[in-house]
PDB file of N, CA and C in Angstrom:
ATOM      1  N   UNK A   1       0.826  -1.184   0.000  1.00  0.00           N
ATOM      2  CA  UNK A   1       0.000   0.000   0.000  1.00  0.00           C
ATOM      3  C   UNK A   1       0.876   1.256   0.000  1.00  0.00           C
ATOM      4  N   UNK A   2       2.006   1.240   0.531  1.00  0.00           N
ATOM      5  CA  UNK A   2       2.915   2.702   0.878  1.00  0.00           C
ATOM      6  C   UNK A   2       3.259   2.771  -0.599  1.00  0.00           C
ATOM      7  N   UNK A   3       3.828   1.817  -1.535  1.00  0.00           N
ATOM      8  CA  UNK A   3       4.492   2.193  -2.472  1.00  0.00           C
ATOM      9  C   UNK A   3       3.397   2.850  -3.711  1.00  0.00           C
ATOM     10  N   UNK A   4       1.666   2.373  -3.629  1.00  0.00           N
ATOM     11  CA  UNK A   4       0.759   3.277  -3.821  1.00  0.00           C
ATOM     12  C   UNK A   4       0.504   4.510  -3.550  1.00  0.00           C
ATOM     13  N   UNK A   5       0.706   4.934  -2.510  1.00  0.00           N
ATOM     14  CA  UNK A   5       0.686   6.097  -2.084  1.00  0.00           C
ATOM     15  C   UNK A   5       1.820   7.103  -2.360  1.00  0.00           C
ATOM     16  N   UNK A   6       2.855   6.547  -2.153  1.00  0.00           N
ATOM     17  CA  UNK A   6       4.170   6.870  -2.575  1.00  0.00           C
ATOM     18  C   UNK A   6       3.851   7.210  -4.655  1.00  0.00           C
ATOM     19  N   UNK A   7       3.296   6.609  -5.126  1.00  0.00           N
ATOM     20  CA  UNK A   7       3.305   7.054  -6.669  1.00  0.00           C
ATOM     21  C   UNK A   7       2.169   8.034  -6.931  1.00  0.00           C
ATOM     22  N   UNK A   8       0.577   7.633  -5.460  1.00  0.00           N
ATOM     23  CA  UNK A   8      -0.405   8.781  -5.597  1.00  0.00           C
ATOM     24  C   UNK A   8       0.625  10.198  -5.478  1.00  0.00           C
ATOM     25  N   UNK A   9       1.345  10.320  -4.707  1.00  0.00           N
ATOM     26  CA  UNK A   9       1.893  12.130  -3.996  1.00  0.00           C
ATOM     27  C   UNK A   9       2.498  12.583  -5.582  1.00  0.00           C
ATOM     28  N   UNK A  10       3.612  11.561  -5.699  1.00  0.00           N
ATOM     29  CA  UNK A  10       4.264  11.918  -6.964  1.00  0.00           C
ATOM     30  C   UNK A  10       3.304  12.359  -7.971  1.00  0.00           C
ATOM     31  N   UNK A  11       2.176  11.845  -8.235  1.00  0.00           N
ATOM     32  CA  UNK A  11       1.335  11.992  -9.333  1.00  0.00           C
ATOM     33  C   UNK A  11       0.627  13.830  -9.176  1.00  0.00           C
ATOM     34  N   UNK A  12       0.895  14.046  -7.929  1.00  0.00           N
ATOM     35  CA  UNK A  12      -0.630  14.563  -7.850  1.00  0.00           C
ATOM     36  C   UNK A  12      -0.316  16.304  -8.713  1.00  0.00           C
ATOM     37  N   UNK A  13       0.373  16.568  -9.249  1.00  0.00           N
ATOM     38  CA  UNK A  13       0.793  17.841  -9.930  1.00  0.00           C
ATOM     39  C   UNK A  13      -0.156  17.434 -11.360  1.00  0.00           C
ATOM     40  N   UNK A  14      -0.058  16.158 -11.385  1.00  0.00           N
ATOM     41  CA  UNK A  14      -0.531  16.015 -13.117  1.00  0.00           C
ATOM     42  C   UNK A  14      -1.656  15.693 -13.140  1.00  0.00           C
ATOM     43  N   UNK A  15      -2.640  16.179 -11.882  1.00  0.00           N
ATOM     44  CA  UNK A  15      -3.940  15.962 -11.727  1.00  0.00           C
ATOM     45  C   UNK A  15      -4.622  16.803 -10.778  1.00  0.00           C
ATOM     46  N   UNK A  16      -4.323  17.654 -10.244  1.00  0.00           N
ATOM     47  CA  UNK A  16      -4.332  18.974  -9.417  1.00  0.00           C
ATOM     48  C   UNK A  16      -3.559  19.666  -9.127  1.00  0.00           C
ATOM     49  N   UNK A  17      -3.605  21.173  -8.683  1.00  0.00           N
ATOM     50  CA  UNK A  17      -2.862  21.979  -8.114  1.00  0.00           C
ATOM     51  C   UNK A  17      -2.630  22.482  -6.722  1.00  0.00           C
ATOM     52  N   UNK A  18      -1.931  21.487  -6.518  1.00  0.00           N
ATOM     53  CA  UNK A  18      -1.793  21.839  -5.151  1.00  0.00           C
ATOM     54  C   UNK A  18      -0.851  22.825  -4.685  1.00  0.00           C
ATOM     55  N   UNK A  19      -1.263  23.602  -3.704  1.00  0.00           N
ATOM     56  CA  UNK A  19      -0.321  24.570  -2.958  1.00  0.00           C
ATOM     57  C   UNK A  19       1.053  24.353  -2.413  1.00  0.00           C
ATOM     58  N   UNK A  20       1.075  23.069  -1.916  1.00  0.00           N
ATOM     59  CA  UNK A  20       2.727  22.125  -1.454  1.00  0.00           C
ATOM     60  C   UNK A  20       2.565  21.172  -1.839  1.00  0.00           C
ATOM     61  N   UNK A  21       3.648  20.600  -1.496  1.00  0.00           N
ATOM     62  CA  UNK A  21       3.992  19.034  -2.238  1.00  0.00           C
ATOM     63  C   UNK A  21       4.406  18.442  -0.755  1.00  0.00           C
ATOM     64  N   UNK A  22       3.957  16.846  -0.618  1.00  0.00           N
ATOM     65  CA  UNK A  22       4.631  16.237   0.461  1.00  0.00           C
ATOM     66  C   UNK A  22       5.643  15.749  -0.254  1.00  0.00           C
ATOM     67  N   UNK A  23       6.558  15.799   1.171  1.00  0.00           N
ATOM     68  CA  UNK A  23       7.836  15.700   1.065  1.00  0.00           C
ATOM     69  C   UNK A  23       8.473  14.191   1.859  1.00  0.00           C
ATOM     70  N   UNK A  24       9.161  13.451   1.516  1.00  0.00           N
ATOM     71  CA  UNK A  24       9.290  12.051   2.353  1.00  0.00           C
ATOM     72  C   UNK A  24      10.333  12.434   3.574  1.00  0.00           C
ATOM     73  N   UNK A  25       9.832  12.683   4.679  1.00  0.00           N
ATOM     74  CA  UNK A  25      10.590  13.205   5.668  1.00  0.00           C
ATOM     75  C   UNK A  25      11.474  11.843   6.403  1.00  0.00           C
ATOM     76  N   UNK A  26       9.918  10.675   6.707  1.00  0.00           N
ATOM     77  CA  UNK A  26      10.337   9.944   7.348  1.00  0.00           C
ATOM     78  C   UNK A  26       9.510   8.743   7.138  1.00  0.00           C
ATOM     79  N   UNK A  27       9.854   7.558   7.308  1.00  0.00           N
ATOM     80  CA  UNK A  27       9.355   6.367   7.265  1.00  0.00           C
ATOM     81  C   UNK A  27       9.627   4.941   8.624  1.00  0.00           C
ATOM     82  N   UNK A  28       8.839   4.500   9.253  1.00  0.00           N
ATOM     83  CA  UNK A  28       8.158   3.875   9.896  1.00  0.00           C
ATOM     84  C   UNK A  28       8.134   2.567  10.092  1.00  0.00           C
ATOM     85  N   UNK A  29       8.833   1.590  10.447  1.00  0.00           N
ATOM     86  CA  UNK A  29       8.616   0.000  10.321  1.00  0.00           C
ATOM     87  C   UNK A  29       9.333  -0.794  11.528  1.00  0.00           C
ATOM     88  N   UNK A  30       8.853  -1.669  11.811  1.00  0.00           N
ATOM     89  CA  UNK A  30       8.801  -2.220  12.625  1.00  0.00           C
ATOM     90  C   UNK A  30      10.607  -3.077  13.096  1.00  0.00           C
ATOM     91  N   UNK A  31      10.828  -3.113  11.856  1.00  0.00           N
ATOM     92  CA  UNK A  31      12.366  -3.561  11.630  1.00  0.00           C
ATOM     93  C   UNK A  31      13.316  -3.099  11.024  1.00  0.00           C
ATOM     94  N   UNK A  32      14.658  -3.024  12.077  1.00  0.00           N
ATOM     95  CA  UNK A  32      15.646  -1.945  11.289  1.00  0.00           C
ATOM     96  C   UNK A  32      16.096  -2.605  10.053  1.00  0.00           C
ATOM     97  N   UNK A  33      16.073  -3.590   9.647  1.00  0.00           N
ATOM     98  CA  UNK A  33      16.392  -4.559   8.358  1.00  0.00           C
ATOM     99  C   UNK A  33      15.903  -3.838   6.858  1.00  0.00           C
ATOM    100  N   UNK A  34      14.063  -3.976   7.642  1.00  0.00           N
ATOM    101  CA  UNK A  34      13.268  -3.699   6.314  1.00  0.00           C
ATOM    102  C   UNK A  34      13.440  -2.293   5.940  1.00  0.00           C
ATOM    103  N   UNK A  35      13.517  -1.659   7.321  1.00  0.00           N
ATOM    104  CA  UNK A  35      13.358  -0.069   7.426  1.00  0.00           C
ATOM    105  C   UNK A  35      14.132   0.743   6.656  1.00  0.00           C
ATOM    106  N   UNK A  36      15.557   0.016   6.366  1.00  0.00           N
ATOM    107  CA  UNK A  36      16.351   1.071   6.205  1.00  0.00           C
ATOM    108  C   UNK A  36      16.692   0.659   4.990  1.00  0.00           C
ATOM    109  N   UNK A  37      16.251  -0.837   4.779  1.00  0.00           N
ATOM    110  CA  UNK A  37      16.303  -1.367   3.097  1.00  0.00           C
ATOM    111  C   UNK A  37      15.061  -0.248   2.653  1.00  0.00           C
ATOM    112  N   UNK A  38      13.856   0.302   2.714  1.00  0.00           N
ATOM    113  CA  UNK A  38      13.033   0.446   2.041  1.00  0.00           C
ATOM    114  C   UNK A  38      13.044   1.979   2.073  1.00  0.00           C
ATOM    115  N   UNK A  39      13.935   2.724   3.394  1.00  0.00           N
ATOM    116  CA  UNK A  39      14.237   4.396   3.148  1.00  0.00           C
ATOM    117  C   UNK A  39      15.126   4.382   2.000  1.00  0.00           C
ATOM    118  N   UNK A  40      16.094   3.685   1.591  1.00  0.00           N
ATOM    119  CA  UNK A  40      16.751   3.470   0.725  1.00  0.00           C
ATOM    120  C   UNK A  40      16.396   3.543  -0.732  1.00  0.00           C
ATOM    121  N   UNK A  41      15.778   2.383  -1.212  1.00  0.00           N
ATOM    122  CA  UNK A  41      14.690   2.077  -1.987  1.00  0.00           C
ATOM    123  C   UNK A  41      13.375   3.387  -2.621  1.00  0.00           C
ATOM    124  N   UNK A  42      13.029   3.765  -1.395  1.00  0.00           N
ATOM    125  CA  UNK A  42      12.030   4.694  -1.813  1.00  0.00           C
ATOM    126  C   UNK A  42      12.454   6.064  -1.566  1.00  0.00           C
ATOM    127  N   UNK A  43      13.247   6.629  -1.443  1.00  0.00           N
ATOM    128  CA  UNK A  43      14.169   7.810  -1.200  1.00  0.00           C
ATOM    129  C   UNK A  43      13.488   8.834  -0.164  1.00  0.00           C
ATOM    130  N   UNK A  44      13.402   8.110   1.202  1.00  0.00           N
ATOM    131  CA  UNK A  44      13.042   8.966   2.444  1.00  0.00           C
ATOM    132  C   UNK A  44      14.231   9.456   3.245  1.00  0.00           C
ATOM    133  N   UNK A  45      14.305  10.716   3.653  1.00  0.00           N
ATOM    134  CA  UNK A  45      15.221  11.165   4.362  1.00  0.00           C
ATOM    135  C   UNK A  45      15.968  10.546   5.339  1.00  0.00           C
ATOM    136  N   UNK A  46      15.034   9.640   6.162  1.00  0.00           N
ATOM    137  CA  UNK A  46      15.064   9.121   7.422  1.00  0.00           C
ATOM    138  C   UNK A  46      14.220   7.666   8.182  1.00  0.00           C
ATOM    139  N   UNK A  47      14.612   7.285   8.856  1.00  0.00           N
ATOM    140  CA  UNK A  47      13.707   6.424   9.490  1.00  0.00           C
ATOM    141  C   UNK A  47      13.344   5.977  10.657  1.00  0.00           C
ATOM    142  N   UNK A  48      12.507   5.326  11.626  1.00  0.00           N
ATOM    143  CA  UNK A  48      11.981   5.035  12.794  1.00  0.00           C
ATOM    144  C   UNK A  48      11.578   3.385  12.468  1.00  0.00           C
ATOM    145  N   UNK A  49      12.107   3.057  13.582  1.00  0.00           N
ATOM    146  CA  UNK A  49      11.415   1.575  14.210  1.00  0.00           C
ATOM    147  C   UNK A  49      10.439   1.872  15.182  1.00  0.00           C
ATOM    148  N   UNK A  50      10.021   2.898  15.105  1.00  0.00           N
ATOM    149  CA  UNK A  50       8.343   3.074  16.230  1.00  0.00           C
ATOM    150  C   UNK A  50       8.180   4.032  15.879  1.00  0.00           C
ATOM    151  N   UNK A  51       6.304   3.850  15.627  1.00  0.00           N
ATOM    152  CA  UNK A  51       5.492   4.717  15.314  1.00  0.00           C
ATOM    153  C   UNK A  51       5.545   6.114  16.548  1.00  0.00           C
ATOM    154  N   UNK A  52       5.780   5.643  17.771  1.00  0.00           N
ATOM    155  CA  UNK A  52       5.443   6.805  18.484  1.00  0.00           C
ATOM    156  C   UNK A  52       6.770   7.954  18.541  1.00  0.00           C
ATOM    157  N   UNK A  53       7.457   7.285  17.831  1.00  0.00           N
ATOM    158  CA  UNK A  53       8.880   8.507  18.001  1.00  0.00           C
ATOM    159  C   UNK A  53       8.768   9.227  17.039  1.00  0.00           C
ATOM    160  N   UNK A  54       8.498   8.766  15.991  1.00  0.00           N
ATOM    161  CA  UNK A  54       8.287   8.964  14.247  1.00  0.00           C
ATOM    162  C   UNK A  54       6.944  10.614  14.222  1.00  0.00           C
ATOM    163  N   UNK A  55       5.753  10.182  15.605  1.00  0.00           N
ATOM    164  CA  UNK A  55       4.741  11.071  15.742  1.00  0.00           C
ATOM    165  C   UNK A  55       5.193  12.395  16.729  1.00  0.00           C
ATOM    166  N   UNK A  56       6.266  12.145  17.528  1.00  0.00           N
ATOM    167  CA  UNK A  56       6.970  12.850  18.104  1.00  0.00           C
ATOM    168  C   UNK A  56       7.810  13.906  17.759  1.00  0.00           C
ATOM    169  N   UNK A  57       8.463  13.522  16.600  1.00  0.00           N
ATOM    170  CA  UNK A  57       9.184  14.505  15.478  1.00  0.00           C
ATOM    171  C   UNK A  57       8.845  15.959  15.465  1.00  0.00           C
ATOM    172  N   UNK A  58       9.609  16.796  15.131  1.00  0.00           N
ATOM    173  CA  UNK A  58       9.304  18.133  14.824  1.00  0.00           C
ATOM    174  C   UNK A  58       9.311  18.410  13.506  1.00  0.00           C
ATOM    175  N   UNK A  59       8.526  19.262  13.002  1.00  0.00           N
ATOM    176  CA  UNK A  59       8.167  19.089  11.525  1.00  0.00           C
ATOM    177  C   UNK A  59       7.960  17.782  10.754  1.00  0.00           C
ATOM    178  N   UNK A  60       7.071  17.094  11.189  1.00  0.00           N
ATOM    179  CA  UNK A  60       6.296  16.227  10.838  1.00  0.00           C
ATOM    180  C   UNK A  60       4.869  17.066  10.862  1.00  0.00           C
ATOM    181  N   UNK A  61       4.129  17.284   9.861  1.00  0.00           N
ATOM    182  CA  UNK A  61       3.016  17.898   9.826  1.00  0.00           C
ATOM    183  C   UNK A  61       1.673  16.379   9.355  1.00  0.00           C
ATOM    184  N   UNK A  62       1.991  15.547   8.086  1.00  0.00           N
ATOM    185  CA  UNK A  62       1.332  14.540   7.738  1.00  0.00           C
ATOM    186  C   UNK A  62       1.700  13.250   7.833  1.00  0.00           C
ATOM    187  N   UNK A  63       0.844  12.516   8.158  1.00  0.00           N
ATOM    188  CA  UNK A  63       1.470  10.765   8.433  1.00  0.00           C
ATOM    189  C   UNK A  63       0.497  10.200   7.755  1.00  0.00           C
ATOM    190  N   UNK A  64       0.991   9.050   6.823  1.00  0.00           N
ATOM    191  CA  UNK A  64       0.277   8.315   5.821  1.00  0.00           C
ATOM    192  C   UNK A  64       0.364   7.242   6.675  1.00  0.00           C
ATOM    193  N   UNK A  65      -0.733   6.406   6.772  1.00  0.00           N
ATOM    194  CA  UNK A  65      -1.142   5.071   7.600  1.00  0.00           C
ATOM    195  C   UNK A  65      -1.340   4.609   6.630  1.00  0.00           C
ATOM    196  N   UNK A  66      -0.121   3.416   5.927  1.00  0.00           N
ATOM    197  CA  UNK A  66      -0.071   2.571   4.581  1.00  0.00           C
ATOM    198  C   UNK A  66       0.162   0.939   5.201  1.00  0.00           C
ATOM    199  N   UNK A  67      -1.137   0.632   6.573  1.00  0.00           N
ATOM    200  CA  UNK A  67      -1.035  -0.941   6.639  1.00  0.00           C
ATOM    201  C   UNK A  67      -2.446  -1.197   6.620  1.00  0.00           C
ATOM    202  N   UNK A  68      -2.827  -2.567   6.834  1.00  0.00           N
ATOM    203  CA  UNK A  68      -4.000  -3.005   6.721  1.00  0.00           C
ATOM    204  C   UNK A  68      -4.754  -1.932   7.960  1.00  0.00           C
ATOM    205  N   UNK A  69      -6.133  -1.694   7.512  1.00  0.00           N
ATOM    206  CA  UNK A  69      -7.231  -1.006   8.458  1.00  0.00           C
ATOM    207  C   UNK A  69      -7.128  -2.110   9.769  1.00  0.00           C
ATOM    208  N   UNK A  70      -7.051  -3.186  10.070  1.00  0.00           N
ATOM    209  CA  UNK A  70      -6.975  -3.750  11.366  1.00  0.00           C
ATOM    210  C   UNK A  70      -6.175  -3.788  12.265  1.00  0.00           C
ATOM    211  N   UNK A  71      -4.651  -3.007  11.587  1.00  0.00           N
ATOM    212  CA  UNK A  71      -3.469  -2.505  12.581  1.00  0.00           C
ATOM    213  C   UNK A  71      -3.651  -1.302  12.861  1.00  0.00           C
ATOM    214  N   UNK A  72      -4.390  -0.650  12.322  1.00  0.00           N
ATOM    215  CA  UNK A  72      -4.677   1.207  13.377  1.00  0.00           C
ATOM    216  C   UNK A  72      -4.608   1.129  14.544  1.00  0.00           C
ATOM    217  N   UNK A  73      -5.416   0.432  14.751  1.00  0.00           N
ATOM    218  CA  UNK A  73      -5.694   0.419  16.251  1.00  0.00           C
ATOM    219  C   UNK A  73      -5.398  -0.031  16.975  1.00  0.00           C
ATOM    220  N   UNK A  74      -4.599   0.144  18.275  1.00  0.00           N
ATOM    221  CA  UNK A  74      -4.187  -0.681  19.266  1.00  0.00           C
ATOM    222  C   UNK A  74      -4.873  -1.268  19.724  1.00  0.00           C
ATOM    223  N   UNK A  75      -5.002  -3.092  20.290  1.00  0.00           N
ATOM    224  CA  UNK A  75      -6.739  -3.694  20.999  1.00  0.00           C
ATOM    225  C   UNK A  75      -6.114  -3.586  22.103  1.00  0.00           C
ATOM    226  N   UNK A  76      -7.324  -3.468  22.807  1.00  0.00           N
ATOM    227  CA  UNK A  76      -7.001  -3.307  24.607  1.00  0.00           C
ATOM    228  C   UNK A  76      -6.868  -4.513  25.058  1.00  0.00           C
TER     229      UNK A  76
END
């Protein structure tokens, strides 16, 4: 799903006008393995092995939630 989203942002000049452009600040995964293979790969500035440090950031304004709808949510 990220690498969808990742080609929606890119696209979006050649289908609206938007005022800014997102920018790949930072990226998110659970493992430093995959994490830093895929900042690599998809040309993000930076990366986090936890979501809550990643939300912590300064100048972080938008966060794309690119996993299944049943991991949003933490279950109690």
């Amino acid at each position: 799903m990220g690498k969808d989203h990742r080609y929606a942002y890119l696209g979006m000049p050649f289908f609206f006008h938007p005022e800014v452009m997102p920018v790949r600040k930072a990226i998110a995964e659970r493992t430093e393995k995959t994490v830093t293979k895929d900042a690599e790969r998809f040309g993000w500035e930076s990366y986090e092995t936890s979501w809550e440090k990643l939300i912590e950031r300064k100048g972080i304004d938008l966060i794309d939630i690119a996993i299944p709808n049943y991991t949003h949510k933490e279950k109690p």
